[in-house]
C-alpha atoms as a PDB file:
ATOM      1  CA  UNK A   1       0.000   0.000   0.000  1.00  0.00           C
ATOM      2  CA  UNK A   2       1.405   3.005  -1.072  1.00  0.00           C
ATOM      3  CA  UNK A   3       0.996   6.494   1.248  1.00  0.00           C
ATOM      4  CA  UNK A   4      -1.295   9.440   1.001  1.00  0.00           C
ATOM      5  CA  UNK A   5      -0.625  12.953   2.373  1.00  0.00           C
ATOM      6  CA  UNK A   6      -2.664  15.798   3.460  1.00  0.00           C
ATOM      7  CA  UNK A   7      -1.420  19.087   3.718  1.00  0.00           C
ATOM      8  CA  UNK A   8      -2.584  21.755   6.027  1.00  0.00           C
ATOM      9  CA  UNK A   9      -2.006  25.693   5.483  1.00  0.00           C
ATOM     10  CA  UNK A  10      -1.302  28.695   8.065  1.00  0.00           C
ATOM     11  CA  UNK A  11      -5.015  29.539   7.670  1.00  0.00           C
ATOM     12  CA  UNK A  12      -6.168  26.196   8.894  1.00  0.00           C
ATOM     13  CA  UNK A  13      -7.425  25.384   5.348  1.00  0.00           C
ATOM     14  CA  UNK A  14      -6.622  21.387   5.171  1.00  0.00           C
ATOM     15  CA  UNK A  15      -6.344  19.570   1.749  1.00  0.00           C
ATOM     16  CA  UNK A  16      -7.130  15.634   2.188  1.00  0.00           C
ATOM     17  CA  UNK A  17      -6.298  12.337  -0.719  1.00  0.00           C
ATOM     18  CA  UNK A  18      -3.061  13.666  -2.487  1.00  0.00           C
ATOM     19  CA  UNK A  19      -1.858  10.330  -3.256  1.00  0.00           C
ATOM     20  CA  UNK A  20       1.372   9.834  -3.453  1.00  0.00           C
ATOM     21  CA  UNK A  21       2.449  13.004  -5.031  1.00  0.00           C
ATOM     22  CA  UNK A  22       1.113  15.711  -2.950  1.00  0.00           C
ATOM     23  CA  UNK A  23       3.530  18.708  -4.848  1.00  0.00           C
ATOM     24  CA  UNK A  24       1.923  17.808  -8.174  1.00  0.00           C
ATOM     25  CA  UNK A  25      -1.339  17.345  -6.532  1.00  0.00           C
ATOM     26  CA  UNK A  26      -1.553  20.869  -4.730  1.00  0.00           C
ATOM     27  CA  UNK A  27      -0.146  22.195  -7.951  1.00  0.00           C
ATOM     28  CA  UNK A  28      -3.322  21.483  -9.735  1.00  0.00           C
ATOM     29  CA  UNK A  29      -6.079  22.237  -6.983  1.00  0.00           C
ATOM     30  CA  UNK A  30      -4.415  25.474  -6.868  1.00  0.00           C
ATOM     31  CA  UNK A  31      -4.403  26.162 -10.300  1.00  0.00           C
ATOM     32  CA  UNK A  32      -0.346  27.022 -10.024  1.00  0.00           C
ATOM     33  CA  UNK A  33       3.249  25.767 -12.024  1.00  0.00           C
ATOM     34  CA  UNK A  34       5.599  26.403  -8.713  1.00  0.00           C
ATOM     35  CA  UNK A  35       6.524  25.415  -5.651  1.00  0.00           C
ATOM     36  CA  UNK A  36       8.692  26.523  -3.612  1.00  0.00           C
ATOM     37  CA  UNK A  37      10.252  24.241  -0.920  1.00  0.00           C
ATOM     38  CA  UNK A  38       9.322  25.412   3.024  1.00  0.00           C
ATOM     39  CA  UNK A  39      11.799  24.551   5.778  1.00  0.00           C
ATOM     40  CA  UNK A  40      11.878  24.368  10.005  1.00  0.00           C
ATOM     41  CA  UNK A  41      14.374  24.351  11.738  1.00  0.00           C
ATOM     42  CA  UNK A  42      15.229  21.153  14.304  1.00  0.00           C
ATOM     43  CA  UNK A  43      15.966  21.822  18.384  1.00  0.00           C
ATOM     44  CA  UNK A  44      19.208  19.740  17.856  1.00  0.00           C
ATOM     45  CA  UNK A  45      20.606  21.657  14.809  1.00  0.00           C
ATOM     46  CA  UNK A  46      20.228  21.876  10.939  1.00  0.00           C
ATOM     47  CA  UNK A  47      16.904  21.713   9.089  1.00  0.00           C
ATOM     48  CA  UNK A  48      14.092  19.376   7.255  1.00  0.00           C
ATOM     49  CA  UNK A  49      11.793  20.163   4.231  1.00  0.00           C
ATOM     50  CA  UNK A  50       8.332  19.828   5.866  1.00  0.00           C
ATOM     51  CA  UNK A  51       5.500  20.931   2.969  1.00  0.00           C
ATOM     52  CA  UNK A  52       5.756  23.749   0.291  1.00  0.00           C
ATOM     53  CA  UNK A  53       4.854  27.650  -0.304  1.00  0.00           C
ATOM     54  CA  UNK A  54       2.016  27.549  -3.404  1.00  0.00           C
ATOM     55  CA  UNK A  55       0.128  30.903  -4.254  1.00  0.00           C
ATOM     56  CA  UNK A  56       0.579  32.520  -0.456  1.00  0.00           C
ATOM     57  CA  UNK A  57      -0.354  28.716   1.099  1.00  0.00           C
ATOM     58  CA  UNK A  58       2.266  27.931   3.087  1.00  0.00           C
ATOM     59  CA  UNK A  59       1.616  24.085   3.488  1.00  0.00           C
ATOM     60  CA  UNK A  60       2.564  21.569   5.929  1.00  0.00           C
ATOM     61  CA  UNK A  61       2.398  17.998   4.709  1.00  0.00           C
ATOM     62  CA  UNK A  62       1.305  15.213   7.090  1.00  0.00           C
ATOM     63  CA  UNK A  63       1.361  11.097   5.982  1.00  0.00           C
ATOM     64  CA  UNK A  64      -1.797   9.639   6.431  1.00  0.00           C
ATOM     65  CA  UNK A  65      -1.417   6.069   7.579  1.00  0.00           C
ATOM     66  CA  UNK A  66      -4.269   3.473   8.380  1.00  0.00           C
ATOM     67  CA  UNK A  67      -5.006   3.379  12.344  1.00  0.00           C
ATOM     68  CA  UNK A  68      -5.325  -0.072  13.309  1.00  0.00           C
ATOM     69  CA  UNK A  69      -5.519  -2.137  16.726  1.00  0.00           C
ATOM     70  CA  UNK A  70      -4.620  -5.660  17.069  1.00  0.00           C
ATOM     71  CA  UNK A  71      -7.963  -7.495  18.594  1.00  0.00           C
END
């Protein structure tokens, strides 16, 4: 099974089923070419890609995984 993102903006806007390209996905529900790459900053030095800037979105991305407990 392959994974599916989500993304979630600064406005609290979320965007759910990008498959498993979410750049190429948000690309085309927001009607835009580019993306630019958006970055934190880790406690413990250096820094990770964590979602992309698209038209003023600035977009988190999140996995989506299925939830499951043994019986």
């Amino acid at each position: 099974m392959s994974a599916t993102y989500m993304a979630l903006d600064q406005y609290g806007n979320t965007f759910h089923n990008l498959g498993p390209h979410p750049r190429k996905e948000l690309l085309r529900r927001l009607y835009r070419q580019h993306a630019e790459r958006m970055y934190v900053d880790k406690v413990q030095g250096g820094s990770v890609q964590v979602g992309y800037i698209i038209a003023g979105h600035w977009l988190t991305l999140y996995r989506v995984e299925p939830w499951e407990v043994p019986a």
